[in-house]
N, C-alpha and C. Protein backbone atom coordinates (compact mmCIF):
# COMPACT_ATOMS: atom_id res chain seq x y z
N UNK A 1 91.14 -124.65 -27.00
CA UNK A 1 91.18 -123.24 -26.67
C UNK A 1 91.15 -122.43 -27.96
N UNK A 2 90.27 -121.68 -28.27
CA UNK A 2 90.10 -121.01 -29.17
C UNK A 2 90.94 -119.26 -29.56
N UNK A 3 91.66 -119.17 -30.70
CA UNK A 3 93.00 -118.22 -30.86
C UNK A 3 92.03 -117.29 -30.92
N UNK A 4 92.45 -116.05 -29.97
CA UNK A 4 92.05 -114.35 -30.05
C UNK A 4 92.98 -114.04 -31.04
N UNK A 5 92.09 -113.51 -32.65
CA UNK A 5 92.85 -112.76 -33.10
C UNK A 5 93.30 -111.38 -32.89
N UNK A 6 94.33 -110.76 -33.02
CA UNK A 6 94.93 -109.79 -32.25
C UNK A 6 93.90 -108.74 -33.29
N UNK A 7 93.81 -107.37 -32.73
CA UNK A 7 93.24 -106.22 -33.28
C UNK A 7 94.17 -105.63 -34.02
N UNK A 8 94.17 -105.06 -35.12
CA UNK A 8 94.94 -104.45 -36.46
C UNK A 8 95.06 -102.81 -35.73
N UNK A 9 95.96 -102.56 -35.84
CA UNK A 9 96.82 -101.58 -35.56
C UNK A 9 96.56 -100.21 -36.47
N UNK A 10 95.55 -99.52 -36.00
CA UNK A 10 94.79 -98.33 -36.85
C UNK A 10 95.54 -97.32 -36.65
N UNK A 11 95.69 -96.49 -37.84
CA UNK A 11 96.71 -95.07 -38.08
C UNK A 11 95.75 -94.06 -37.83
N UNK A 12 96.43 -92.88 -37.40
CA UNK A 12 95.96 -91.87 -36.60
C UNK A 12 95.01 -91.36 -37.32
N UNK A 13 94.64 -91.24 -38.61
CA UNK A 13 93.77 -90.41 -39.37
C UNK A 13 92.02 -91.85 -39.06
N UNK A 14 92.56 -93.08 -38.82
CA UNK A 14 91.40 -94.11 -38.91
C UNK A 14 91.07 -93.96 -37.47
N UNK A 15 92.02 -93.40 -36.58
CA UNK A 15 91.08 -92.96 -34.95
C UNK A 15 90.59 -91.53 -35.32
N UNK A 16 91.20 -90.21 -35.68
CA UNK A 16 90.78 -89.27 -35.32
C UNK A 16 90.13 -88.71 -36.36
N UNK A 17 89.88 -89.68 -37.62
CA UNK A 17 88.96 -88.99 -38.40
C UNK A 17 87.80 -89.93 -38.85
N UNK A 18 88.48 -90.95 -39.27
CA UNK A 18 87.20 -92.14 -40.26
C UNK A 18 86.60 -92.58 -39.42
N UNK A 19 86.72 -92.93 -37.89
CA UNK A 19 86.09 -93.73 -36.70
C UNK A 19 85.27 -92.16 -36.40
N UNK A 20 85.36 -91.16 -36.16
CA UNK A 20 84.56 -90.33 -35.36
C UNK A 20 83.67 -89.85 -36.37
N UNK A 21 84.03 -89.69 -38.36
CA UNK A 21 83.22 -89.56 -38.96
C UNK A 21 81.95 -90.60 -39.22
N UNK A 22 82.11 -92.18 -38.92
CA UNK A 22 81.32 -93.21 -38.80
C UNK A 22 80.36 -92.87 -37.62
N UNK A 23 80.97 -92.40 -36.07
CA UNK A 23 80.08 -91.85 -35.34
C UNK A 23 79.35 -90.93 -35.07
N UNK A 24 79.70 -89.64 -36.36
CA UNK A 24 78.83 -88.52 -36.68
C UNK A 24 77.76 -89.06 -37.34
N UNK A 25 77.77 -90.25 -38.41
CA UNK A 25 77.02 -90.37 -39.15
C UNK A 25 75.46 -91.17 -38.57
N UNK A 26 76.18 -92.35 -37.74
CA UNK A 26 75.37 -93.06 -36.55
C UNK A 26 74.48 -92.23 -36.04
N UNK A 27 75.07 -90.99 -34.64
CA UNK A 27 74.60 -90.31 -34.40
C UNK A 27 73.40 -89.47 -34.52
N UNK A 28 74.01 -89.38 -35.85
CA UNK A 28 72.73 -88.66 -36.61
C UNK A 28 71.30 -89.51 -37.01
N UNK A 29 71.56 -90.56 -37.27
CA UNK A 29 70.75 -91.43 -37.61
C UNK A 29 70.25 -92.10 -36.11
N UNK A 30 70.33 -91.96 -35.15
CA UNK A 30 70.25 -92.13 -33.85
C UNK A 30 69.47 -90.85 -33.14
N UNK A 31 69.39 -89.49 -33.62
CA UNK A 31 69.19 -88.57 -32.77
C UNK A 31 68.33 -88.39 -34.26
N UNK A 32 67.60 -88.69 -35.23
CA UNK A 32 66.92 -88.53 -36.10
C UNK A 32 65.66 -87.97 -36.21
N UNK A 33 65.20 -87.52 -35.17
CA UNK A 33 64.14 -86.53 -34.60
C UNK A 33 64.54 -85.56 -34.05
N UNK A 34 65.39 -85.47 -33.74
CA UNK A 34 65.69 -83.97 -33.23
C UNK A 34 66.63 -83.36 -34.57
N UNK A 35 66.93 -84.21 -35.69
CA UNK A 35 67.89 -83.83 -36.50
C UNK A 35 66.26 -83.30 -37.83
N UNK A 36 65.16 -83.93 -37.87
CA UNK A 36 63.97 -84.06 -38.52
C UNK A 36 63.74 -82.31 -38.00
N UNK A 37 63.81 -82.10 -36.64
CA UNK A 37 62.89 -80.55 -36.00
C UNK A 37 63.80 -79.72 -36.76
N UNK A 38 64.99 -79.88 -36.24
CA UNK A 38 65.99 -78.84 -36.93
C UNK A 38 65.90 -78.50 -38.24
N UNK A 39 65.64 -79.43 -39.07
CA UNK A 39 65.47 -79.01 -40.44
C UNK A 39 64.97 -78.48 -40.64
N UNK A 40 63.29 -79.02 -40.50
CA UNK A 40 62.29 -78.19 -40.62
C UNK A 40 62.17 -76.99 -40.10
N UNK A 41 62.80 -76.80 -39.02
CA UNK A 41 62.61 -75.11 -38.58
C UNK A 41 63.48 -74.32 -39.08
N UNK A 42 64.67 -74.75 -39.57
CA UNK A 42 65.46 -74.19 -40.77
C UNK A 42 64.63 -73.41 -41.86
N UNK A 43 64.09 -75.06 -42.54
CA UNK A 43 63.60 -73.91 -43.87
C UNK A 43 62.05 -73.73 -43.64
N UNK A 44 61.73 -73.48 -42.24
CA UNK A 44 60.21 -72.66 -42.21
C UNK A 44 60.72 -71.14 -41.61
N UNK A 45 62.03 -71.37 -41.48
CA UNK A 45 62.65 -70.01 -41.04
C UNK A 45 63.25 -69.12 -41.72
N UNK A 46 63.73 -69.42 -42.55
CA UNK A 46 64.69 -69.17 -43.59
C UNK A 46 66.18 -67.72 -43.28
N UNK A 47 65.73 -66.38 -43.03
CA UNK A 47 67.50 -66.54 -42.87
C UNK A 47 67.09 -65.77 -41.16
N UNK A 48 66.28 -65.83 -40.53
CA UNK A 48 65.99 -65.90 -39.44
C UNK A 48 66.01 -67.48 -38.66
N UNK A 49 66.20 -68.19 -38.98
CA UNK A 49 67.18 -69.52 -38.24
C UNK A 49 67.69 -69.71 -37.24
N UNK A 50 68.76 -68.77 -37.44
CA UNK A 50 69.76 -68.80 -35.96
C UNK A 50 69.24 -68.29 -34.82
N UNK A 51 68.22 -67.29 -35.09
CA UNK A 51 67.21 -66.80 -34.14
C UNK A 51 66.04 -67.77 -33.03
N UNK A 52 65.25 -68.39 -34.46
CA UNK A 52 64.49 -69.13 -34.34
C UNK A 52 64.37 -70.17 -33.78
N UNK A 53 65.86 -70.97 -34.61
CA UNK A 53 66.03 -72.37 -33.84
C UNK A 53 66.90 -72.20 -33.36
N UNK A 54 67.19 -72.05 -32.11
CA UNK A 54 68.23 -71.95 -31.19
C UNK A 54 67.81 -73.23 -30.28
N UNK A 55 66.50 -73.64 -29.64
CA UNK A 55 65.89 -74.30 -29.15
C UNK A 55 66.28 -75.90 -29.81
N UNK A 56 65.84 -75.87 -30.91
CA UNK A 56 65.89 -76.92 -31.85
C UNK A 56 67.56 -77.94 -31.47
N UNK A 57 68.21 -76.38 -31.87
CA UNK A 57 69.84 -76.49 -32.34
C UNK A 57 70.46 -76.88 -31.08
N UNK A 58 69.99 -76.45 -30.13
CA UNK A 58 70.29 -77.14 -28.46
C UNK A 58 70.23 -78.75 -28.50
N UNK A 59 68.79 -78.88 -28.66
CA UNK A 59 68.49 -80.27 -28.82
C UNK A 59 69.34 -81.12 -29.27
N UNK A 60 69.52 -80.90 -30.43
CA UNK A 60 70.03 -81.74 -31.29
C UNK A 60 71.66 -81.40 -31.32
N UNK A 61 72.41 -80.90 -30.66
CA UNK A 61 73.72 -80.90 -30.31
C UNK A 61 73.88 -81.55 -28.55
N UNK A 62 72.87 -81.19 -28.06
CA UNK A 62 73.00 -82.37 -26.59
C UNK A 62 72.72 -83.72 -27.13
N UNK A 63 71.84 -83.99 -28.31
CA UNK A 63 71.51 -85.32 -28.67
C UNK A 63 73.20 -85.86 -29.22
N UNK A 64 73.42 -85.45 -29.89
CA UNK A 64 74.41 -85.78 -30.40
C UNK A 64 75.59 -85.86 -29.75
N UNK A 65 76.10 -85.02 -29.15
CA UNK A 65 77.12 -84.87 -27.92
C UNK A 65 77.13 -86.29 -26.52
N UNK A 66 75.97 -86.65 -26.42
CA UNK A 66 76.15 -88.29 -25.70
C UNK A 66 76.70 -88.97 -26.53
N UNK A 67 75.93 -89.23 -27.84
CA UNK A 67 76.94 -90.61 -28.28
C UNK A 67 78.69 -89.94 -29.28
N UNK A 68 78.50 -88.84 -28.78
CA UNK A 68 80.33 -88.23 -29.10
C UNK A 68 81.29 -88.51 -27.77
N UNK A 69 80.62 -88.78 -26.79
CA UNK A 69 81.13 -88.43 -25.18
C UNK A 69 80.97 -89.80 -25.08
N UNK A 70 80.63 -91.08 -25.85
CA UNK A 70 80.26 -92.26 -25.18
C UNK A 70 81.36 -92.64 -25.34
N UNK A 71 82.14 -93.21 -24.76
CA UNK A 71 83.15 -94.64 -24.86
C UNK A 71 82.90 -95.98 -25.42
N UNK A 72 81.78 -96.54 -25.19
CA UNK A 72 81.28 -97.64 -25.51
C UNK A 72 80.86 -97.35 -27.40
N UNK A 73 79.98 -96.40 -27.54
CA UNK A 73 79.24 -96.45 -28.53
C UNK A 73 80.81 -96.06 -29.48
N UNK A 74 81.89 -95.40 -29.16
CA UNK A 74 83.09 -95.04 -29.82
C UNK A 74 83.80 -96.60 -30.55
N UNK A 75 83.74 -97.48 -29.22
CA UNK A 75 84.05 -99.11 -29.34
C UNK A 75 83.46 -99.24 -30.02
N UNK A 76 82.38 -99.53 -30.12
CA UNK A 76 81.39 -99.98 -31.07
C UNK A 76 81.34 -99.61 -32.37
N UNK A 77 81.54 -98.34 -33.12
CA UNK A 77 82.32 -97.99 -34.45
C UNK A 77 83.30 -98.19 -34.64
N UNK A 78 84.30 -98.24 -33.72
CA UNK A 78 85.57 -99.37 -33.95
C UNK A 78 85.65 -100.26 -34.53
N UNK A 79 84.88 -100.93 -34.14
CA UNK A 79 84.93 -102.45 -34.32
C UNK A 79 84.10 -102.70 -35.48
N UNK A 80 83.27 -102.24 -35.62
CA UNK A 80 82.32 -102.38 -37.05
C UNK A 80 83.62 -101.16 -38.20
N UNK A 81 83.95 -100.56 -37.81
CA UNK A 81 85.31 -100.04 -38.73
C UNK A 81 86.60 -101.10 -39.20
N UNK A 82 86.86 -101.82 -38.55
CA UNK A 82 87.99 -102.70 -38.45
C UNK A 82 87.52 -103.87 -39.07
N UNK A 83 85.87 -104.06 -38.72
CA UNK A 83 85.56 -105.42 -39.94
C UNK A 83 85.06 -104.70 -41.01
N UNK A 84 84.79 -103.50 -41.52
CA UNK A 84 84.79 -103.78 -42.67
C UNK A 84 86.21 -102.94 -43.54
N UNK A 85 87.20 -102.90 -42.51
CA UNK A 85 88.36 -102.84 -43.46
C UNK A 85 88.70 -104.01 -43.85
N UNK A 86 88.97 -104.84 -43.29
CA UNK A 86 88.97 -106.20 -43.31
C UNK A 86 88.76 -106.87 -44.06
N UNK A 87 87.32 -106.69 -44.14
CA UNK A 87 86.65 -106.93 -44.96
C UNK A 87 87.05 -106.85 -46.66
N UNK A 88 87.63 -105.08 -46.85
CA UNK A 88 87.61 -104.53 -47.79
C UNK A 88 89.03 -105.09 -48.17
N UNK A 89 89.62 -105.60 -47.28
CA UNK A 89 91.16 -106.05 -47.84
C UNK A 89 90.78 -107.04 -47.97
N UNK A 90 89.82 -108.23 -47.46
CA UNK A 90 90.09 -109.83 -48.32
C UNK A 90 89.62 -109.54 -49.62
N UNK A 91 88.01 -108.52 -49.92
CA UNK A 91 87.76 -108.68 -51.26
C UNK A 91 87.99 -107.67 -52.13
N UNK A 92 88.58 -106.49 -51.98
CA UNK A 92 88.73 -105.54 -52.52
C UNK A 92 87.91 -104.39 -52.83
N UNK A 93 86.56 -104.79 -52.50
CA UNK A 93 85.46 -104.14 -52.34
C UNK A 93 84.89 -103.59 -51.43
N UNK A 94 84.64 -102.25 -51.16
CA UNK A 94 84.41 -101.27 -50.19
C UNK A 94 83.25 -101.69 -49.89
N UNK A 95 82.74 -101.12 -48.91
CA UNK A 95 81.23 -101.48 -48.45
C UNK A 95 80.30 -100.84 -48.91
N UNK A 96 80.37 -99.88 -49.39
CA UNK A 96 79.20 -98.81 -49.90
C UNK A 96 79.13 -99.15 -51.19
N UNK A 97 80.09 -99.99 -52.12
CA UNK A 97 80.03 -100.61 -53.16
C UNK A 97 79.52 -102.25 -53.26
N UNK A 98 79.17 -102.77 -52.01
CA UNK A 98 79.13 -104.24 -51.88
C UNK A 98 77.65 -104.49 -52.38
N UNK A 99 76.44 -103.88 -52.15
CA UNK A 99 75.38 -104.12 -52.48
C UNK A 99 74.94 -103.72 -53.83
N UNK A 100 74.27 -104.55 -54.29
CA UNK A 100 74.29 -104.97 -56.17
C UNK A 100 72.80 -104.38 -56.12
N UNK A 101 73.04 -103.72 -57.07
CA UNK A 101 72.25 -102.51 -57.70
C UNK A 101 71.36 -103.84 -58.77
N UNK A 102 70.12 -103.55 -58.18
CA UNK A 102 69.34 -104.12 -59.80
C UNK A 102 69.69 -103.29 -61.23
N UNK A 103 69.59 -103.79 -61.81
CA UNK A 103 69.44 -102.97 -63.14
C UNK A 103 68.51 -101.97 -63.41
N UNK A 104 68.17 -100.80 -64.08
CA UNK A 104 67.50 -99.95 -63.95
C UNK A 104 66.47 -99.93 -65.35
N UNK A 105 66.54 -101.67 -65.96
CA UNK A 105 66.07 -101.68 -67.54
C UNK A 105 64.85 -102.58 -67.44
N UNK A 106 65.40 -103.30 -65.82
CA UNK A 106 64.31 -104.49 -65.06
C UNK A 106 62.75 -103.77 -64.87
């Protein structure tokens, strides 16, 4: 019979801030066409914007607002949060620091 390791016991700032900032970031990278229109109609608009893209800005806040409202996809940054704390406690090394930079002399 194989041991369930138990889940690590996350402090309130790793639910209500670092887990929902991981799923802003997803999100975005998930709704990446409607986040692409918005831009662009930004700066083809310039300080007429809020006018302009209202349409856009709809879009891309209903896009985004499913996977804020998801439960599952919330689990799912959980859990990829929790392994790479984990992570970051066996080796001391953060994740955004884990991938080795070639040299820039190569």
């Amino acid at each position: 019979m194989e041991a369930v390791q138990a889940e690590p016991k996350l402090r309130h700032v790793e639910t209500d801030v670092l887990i929902p900032k991981m799923m802003r970031e997803k999100a975005k990278e998930l709704c990446h066409e409607k986040v692409h229109a918005f831009n662009v109609c930004c700066k083809d608009s310039g300080f007429l914007m809020v006018i302009k893209c209202r349409e856009q800005n709809a879009a891309l806040k209903e896009c985004l607002t499913v996977y804020y409202r998801d439960p599952v996809f919330f689990e799912k940054c959980k859990q990829e949060y929790i392994k790479e704390k984990l992570e970051f406690q066996r080796t001391g090394i953060a994740t955004k620091n884990r991938v080795q930079k070639l040299p820039a002399s190569m």
